[in-house]
PDB file of N, CA and C in Angstrom:
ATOM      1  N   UNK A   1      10.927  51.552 -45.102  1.00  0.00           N
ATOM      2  CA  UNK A   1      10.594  51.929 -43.754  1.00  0.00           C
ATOM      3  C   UNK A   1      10.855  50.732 -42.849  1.00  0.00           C
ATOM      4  N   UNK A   2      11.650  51.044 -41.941  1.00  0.00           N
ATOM      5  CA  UNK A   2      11.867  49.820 -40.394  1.00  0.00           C
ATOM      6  C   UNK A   2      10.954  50.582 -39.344  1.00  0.00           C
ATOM      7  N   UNK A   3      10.322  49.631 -38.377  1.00  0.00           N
ATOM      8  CA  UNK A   3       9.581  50.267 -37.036  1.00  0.00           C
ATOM      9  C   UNK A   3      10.423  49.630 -35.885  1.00  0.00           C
ATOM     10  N   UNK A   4      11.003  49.970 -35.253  1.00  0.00           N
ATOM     11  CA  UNK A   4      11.694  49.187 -33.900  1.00  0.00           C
ATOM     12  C   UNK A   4      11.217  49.533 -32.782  1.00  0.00           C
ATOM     13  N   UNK A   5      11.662  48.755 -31.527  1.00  0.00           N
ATOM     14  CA  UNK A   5      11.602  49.246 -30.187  1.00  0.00           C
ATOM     15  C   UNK A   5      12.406  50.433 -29.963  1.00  0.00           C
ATOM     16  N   UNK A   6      12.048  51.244 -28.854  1.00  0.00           N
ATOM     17  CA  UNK A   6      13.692  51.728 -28.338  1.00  0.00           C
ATOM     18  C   UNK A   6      14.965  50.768 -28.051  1.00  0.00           C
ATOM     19  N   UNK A   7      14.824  49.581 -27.413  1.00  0.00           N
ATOM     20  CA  UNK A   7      15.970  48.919 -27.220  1.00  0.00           C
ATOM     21  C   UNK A   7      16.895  48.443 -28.495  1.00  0.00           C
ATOM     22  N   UNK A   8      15.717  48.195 -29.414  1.00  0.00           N
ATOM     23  CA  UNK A   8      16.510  47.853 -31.138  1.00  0.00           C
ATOM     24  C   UNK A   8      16.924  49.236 -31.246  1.00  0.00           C
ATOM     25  N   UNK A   9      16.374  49.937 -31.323  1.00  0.00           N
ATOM     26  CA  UNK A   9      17.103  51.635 -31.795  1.00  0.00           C
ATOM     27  C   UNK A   9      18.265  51.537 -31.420  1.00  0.00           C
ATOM     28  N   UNK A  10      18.554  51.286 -29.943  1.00  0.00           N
ATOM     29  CA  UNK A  10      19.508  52.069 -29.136  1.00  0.00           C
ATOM     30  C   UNK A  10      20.860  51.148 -29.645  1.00  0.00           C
ATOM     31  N   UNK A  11      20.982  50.065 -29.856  1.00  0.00           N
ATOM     32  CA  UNK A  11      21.570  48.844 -30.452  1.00  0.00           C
ATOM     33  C   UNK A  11      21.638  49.409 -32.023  1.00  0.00           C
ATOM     34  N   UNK A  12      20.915  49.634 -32.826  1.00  0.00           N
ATOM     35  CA  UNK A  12      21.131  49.800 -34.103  1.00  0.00           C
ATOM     36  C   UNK A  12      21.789  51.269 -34.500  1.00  0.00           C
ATOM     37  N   UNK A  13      21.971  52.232 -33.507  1.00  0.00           N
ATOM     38  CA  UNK A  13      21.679  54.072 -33.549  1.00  0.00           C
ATOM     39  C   UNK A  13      22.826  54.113 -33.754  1.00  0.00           C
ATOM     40  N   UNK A  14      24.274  54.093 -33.739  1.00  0.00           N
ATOM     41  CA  UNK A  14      25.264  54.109 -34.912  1.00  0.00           C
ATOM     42  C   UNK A  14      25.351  53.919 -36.011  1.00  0.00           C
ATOM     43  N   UNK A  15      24.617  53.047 -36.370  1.00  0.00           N
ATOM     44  CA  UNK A  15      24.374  52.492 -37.983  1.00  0.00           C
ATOM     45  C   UNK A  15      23.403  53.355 -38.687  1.00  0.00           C
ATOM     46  N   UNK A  16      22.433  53.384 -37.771  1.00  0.00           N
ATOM     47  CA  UNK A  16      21.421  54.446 -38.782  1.00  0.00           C
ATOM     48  C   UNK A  16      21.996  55.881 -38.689  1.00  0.00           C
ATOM     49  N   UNK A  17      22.436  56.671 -37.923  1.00  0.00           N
ATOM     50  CA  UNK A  17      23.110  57.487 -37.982  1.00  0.00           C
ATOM     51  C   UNK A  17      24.289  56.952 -39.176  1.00  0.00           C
ATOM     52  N   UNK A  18      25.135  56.566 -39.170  1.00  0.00           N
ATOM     53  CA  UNK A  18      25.980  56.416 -40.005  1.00  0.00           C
ATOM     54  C   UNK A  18      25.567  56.338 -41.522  1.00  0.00           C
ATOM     55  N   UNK A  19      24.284  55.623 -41.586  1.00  0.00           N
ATOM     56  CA  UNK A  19      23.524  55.429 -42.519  1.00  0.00           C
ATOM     57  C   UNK A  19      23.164  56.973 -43.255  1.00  0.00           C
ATOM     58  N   UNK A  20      22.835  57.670 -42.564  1.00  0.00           N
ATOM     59  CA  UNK A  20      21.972  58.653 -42.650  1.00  0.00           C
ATOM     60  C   UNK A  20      20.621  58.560 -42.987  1.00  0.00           C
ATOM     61  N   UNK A  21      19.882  57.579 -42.040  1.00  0.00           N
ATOM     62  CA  UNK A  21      18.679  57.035 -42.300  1.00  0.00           C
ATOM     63  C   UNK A  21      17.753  58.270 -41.334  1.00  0.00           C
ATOM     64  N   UNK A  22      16.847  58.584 -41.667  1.00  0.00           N
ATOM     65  CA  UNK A  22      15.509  59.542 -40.846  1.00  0.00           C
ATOM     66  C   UNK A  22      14.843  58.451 -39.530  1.00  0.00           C
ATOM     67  N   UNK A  23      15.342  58.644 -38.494  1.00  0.00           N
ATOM     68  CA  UNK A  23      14.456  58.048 -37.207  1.00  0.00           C
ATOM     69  C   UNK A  23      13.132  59.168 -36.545  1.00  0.00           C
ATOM     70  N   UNK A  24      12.136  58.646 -36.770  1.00  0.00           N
ATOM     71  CA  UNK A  24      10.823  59.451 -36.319  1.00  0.00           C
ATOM     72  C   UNK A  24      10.610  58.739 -34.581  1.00  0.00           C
ATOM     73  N   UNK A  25      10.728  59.388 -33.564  1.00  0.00           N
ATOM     74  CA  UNK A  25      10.125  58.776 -32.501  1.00  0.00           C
ATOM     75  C   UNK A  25       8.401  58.219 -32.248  1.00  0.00           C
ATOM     76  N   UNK A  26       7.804  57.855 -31.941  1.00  0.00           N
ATOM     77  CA  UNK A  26       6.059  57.732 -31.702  1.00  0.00           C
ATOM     78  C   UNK A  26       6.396  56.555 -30.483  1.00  0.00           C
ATOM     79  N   UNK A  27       6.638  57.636 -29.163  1.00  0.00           N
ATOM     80  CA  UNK A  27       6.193  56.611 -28.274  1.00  0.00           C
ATOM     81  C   UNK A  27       7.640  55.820 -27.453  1.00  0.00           C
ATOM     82  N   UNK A  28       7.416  54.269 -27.626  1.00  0.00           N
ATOM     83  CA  UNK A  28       7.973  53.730 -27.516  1.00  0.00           C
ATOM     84  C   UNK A  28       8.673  52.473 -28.818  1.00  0.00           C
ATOM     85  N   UNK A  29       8.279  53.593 -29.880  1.00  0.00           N
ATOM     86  CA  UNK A  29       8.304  52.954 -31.464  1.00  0.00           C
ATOM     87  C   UNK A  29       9.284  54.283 -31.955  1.00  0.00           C
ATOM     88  N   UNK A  30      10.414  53.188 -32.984  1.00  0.00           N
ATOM     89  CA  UNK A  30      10.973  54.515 -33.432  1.00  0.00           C
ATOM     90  C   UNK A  30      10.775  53.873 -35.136  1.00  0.00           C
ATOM     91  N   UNK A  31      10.303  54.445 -36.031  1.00  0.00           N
ATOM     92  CA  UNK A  31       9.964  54.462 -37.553  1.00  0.00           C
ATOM     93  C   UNK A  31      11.777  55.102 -38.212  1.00  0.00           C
ATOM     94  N   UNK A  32      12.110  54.171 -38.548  1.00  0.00           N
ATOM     95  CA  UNK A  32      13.228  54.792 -39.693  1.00  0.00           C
ATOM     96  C   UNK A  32      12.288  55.042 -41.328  1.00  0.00           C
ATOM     97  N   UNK A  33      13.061  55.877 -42.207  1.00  0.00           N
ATOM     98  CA  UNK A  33      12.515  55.989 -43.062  1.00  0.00           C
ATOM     99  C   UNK A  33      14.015  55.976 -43.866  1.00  0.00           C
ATOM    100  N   UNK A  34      13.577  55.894 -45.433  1.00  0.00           N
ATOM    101  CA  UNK A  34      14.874  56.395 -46.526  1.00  0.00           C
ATOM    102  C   UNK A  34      13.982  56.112 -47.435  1.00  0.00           C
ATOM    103  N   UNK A  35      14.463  57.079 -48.578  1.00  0.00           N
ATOM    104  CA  UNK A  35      14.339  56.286 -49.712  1.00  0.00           C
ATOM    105  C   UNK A  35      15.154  55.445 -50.425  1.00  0.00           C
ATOM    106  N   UNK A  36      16.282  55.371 -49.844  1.00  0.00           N
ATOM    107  CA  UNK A  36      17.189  53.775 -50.587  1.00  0.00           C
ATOM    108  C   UNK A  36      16.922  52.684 -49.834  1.00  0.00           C
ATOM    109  N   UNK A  37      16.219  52.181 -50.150  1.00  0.00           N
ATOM    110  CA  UNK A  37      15.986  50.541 -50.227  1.00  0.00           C
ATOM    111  C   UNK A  37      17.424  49.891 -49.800  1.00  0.00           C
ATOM    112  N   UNK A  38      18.547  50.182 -50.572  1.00  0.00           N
ATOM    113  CA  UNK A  38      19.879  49.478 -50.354  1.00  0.00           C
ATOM    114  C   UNK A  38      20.361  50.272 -48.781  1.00  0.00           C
ATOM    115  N   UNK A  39      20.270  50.866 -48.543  1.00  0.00           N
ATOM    116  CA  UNK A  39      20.505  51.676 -47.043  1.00  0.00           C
ATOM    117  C   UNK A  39      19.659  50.795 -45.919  1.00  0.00           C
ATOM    118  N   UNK A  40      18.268  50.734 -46.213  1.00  0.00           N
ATOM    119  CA  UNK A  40      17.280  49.893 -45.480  1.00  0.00           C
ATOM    120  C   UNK A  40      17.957  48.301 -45.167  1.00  0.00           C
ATOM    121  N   UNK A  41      18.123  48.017 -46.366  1.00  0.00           N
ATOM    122  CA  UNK A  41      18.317  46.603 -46.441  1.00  0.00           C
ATOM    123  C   UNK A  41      19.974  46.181 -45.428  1.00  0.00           C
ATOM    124  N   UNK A  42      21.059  47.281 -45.484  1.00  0.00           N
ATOM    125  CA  UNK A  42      22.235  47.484 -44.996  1.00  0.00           C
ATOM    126  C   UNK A  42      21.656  47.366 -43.124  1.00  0.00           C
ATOM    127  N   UNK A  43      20.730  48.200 -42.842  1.00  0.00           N
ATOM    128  CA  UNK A  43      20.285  48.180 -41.841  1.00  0.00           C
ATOM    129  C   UNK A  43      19.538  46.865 -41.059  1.00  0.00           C
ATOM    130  N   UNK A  44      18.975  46.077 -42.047  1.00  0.00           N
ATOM    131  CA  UNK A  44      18.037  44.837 -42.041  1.00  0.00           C
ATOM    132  C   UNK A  44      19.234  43.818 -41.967  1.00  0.00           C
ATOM    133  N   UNK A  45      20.028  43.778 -42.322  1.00  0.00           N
ATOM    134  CA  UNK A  45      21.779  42.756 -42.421  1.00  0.00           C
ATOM    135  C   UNK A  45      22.133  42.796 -41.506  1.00  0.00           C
ATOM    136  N   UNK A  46      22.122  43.986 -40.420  1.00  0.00           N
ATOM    137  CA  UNK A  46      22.945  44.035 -39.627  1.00  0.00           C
ATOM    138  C   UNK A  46      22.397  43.436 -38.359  1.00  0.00           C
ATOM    139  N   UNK A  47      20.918  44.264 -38.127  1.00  0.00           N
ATOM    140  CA  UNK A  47      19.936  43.898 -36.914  1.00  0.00           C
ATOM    141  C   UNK A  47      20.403  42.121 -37.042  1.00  0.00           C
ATOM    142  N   UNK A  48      19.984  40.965 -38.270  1.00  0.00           N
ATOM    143  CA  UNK A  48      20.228  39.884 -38.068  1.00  0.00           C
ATOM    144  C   UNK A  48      21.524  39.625 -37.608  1.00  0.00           C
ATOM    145  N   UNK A  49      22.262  40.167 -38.323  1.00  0.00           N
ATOM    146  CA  UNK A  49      23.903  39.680 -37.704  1.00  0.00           C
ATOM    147  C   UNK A  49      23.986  39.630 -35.824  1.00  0.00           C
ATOM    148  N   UNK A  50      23.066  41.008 -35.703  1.00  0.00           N
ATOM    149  CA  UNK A  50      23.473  41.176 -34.204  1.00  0.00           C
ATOM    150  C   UNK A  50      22.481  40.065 -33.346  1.00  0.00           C
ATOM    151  N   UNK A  51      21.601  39.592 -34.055  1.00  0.00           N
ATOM    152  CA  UNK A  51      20.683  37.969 -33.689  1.00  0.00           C
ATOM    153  C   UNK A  51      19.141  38.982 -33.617  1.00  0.00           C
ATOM    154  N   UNK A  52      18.869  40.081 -33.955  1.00  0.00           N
ATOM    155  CA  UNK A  52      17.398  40.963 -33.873  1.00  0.00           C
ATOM    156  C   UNK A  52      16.563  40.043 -34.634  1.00  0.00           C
ATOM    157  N   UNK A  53      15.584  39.353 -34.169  1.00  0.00           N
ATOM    158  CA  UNK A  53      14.233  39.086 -34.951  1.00  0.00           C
ATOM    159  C   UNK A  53      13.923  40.315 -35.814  1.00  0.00           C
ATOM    160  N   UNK A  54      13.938  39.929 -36.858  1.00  0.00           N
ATOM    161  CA  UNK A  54      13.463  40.537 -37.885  1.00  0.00           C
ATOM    162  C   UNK A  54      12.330  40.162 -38.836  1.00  0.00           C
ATOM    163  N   UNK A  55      11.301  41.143 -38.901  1.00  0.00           N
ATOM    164  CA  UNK A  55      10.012  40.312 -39.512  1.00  0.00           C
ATOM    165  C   UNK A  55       9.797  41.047 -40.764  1.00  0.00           C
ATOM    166  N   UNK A  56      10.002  40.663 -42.118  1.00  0.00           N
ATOM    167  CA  UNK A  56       9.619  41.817 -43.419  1.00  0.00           C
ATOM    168  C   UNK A  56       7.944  41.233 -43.776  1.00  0.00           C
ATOM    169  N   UNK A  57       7.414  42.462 -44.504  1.00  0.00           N
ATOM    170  CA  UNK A  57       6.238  42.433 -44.646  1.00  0.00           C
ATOM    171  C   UNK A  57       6.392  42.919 -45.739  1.00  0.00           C
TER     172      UNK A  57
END
């Protein structure tokens, strides 16, 4: 699971689409979900590449 802003969404929303990752809206929070871990992590590579603070927990 990733939680982003809308502005990270809107920046990342080719990829997760491409991904075929599940985006849940709540707000001004958008929750991706998958169950591949390797899809997640593809997604987590990229946000850094593009310079996104990224915080894992």
């Amino acid at each position: 699971m990733a939680a982003m802003d809308l502005e990270t969404y809107e920046s990342l929303s080719q990829l997760i689409n491409k991904l075929g990752l599940n985006a849940e809206f709540m707000g001004n929070v958008v929750v991706v979900r998958d169950k591949s871990w390797s899809r997640i992590y593809k997604l987590v590579n990229k946000a850094r590449e593009l310079g996104i603070n990224v915080n894992e927990d």
